[in-house]
C-alpha atoms as a PDB file:
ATOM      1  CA  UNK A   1     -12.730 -29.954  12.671  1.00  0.00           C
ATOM      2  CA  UNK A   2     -11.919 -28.172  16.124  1.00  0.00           C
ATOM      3  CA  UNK A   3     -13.777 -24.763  16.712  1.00  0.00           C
ATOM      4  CA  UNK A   4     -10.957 -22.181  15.823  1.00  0.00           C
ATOM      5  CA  UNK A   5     -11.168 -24.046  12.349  1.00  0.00           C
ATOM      6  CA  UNK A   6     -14.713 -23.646  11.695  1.00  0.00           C
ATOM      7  CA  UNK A   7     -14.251 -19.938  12.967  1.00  0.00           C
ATOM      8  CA  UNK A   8     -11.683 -19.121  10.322  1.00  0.00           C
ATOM      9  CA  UNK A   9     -13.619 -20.427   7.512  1.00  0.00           C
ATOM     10  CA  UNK A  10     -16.767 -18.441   8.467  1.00  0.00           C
ATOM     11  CA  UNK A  11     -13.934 -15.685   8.767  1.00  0.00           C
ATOM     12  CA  UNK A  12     -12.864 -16.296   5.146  1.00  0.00           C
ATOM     13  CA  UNK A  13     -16.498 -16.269   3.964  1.00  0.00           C
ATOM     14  CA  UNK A  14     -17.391 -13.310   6.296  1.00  0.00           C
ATOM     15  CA  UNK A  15     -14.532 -11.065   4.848  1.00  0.00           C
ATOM     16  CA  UNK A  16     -15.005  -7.251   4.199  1.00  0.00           C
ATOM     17  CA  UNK A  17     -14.699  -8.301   0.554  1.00  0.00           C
ATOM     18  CA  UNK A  18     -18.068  -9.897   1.011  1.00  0.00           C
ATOM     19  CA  UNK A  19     -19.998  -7.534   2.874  1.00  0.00           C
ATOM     20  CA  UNK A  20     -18.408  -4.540   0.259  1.00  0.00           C
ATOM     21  CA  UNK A  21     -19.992  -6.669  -2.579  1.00  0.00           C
ATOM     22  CA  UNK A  22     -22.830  -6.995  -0.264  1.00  0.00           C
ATOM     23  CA  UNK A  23     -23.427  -3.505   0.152  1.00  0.00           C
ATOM     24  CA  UNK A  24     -23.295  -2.542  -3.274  1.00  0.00           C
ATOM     25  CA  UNK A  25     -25.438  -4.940  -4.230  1.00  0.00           C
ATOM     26  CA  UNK A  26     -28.334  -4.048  -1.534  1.00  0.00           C
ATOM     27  CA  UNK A  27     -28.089  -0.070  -2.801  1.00  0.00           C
ATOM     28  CA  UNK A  28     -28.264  -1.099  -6.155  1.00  0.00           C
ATOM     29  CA  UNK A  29     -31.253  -3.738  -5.628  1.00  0.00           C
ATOM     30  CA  UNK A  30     -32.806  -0.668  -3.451  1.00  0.00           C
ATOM     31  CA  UNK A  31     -32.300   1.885  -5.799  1.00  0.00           C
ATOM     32  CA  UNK A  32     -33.769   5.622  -4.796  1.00  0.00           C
ATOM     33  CA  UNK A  33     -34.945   3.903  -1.369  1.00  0.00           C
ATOM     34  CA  UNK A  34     -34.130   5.827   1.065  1.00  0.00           C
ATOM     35  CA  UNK A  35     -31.070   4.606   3.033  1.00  0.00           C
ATOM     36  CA  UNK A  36     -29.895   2.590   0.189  1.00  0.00           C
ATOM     37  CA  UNK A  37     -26.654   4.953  -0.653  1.00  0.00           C
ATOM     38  CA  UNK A  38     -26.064   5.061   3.180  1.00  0.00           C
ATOM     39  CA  UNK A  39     -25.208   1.024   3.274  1.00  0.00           C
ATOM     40  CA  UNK A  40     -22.954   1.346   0.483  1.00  0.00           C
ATOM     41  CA  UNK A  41     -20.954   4.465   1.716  1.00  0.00           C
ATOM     42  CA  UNK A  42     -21.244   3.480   5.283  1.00  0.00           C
ATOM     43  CA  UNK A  43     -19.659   0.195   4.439  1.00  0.00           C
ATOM     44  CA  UNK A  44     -16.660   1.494   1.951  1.00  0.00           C
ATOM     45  CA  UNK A  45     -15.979   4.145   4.666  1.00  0.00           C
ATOM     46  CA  UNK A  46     -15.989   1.364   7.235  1.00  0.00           C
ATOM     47  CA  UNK A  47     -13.294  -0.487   4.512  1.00  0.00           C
ATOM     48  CA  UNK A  48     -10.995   2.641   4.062  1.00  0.00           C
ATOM     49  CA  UNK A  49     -11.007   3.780   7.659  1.00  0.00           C
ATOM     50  CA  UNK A  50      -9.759   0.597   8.885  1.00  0.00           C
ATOM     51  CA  UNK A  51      -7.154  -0.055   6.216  1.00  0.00           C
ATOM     52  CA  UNK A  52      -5.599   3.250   7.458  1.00  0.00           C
ATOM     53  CA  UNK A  53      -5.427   2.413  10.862  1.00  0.00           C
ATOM     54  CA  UNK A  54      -4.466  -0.890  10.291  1.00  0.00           C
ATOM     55  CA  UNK A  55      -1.159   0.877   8.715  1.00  0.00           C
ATOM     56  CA  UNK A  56      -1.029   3.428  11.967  1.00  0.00           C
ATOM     57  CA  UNK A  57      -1.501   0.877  14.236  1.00  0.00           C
ATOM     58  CA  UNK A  58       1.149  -2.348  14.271  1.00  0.00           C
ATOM     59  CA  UNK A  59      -0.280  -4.441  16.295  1.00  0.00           C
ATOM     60  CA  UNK A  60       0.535  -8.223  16.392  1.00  0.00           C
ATOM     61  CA  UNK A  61      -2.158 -10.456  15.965  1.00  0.00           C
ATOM     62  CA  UNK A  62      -2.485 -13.124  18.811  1.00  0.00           C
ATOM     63  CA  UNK A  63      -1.845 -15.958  16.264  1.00  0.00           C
ATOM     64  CA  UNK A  64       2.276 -16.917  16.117  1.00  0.00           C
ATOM     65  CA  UNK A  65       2.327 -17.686  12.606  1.00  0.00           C
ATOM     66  CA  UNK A  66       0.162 -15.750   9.992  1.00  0.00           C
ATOM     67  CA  UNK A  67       1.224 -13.785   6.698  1.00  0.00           C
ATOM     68  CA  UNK A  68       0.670 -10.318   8.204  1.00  0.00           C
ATOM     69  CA  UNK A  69       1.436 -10.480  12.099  1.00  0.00           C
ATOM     70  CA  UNK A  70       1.317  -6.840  12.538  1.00  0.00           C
ATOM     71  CA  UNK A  71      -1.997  -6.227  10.890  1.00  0.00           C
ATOM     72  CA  UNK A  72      -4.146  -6.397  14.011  1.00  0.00           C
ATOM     73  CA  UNK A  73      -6.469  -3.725  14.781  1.00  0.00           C
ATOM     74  CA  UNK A  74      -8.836  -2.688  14.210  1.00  0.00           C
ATOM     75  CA  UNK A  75     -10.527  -5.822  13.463  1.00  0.00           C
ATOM     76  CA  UNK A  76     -11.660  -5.069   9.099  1.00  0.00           C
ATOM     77  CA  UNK A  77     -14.828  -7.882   9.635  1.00  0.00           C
ATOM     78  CA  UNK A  78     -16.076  -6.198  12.474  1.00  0.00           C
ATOM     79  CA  UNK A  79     -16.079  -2.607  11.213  1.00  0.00           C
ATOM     80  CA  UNK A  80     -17.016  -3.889   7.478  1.00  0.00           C
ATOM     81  CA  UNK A  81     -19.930  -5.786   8.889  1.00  0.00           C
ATOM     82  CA  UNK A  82     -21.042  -3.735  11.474  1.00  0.00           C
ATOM     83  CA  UNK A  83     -21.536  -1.125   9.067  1.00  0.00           C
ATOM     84  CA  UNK A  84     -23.042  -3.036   6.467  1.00  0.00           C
ATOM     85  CA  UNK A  85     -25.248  -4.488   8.866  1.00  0.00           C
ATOM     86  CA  UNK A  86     -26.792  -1.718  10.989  1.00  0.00           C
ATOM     87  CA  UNK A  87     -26.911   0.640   8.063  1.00  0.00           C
ATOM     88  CA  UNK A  88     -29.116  -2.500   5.907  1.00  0.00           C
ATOM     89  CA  UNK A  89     -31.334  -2.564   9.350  1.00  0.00           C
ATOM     90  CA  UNK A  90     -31.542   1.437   9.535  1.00  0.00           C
ATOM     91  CA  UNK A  91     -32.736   1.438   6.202  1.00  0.00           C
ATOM     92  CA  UNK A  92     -35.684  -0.694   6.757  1.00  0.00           C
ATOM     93  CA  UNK A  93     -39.782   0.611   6.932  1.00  0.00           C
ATOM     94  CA  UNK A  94     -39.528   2.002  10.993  1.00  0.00           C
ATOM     95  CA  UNK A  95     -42.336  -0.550  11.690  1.00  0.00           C
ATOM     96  CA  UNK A  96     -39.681  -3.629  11.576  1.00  0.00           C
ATOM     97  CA  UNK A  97     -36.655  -1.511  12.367  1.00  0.00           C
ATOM     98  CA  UNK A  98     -36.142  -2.965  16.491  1.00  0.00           C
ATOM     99  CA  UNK A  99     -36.485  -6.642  14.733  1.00  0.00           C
ATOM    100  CA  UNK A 100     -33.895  -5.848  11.931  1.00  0.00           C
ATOM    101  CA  UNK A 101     -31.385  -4.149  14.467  1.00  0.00           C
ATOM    102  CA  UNK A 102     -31.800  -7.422  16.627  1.00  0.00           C
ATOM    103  CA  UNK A 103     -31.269  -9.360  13.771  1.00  0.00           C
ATOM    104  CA  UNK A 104     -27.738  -6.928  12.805  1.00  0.00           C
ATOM    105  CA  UNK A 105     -26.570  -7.133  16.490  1.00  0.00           C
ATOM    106  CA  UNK A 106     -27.128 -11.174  16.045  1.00  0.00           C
ATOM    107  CA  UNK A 107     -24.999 -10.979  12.821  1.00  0.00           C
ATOM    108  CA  UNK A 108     -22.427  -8.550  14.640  1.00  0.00           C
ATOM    109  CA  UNK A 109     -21.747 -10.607  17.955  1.00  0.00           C
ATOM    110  CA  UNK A 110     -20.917 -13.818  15.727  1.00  0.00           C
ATOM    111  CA  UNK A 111     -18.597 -12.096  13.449  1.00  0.00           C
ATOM    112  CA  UNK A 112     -16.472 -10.703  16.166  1.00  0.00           C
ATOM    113  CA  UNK A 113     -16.627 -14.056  18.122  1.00  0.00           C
ATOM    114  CA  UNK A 114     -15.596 -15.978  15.077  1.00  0.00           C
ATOM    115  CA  UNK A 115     -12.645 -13.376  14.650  1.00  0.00           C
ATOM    116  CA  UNK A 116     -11.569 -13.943  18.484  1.00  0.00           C
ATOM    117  CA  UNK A 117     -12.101 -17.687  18.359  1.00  0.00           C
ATOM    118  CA  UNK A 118     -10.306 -18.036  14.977  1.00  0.00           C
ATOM    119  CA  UNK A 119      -7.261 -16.601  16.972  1.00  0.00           C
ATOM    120  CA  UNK A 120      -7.105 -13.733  14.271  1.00  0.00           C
ATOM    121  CA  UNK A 121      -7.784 -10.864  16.824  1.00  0.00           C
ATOM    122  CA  UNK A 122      -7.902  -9.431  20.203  1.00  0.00           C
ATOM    123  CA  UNK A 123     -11.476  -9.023  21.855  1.00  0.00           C
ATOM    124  CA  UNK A 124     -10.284  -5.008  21.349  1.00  0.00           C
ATOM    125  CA  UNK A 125      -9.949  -5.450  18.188  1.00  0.00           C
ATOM    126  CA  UNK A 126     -13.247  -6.369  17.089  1.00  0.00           C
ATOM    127  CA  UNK A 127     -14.151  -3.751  19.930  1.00  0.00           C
ATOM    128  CA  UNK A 128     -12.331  -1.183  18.266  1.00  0.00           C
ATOM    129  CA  UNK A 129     -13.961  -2.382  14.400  1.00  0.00           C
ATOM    130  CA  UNK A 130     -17.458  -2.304  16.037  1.00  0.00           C
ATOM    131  CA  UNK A 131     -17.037   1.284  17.054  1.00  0.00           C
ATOM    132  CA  UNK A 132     -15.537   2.099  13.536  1.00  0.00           C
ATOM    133  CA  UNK A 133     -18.222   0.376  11.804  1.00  0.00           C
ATOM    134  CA  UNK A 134     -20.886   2.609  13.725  1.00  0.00           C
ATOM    135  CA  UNK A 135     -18.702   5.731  13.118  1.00  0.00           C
ATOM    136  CA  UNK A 136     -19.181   5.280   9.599  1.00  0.00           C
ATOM    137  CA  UNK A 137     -22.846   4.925   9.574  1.00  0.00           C
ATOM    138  CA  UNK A 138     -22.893   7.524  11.705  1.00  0.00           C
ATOM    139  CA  UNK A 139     -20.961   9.956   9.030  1.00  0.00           C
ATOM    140  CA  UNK A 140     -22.736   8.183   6.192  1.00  0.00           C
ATOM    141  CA  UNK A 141     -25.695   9.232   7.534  1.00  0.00           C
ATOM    142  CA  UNK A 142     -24.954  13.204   8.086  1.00  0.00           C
ATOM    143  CA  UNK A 143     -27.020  14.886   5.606  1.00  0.00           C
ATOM    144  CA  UNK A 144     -25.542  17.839   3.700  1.00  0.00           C
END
């Protein structure tokens, strides 16, 4: 199995489908911790905002043949696992918070290299999905 092929299947098991059943899961095993509705709205915001511009934005994918060529960026397993990921490390005890950001980064950096190996996405895209997943911790995390 070449490396583009193992790339894609991580992709498929890496999807935003996963880390939205992820992050519901991890605010509903947390409970009234706080941080725990932050993962969960960080992550669905993360989902939404890059279905939209994935509809403003028709950008060919770098792979010739693929069932939605103009579905490009951003990149919907960056953002969805960027903000699942640094909003789950945010919302550890401050103590272990540097370790569990390491460990997010870690997670990040071989999602989006998976997406750009896999041929599924420009380096921008995942880029541009990073940034959106940190946006939407970011607004997850305004308090009212």
């Amino acid at each position: 199995m070449s490396i583009s092929e193992s790339a894609d299947r991580f992709g498929r098991l890496a999807s935003p489908r996963t880390f939205v059943a992820l992050a519901l899961g991890t605010a509903l095993a947390l409970g009234r911790r706080p941080g725990a509705s932050r993962i969960a709205l960080a992550t669905l915001l993360a989902t939404l905002a890059t279905r939209l511009c994935k509809d403003a934005v028709p950008r060919r994918r770098p792979r010739w043949f693929t069932s939605d060529p103009r579905r490009s960026f951003p990149s919907g397993h960056s953002a969805t696992s960027t903000a699942y990921l640094v909003s789950t490390a945010l919302a550890v005890p401050p103590q272990y918070r540097p370790v569990a950001l390491a460990l997010a980064a870690t997670g990040i950096v071989a999602v989006d290299a998976t997406r750009v190996v896999a041929y599924a996405h420009w380096p921008s895209d995942v880029v541009a999905g990073d940034a959106l997943g940190l946006l939407s911790v970011a607004a997850a995390s305004v308090r009212r």
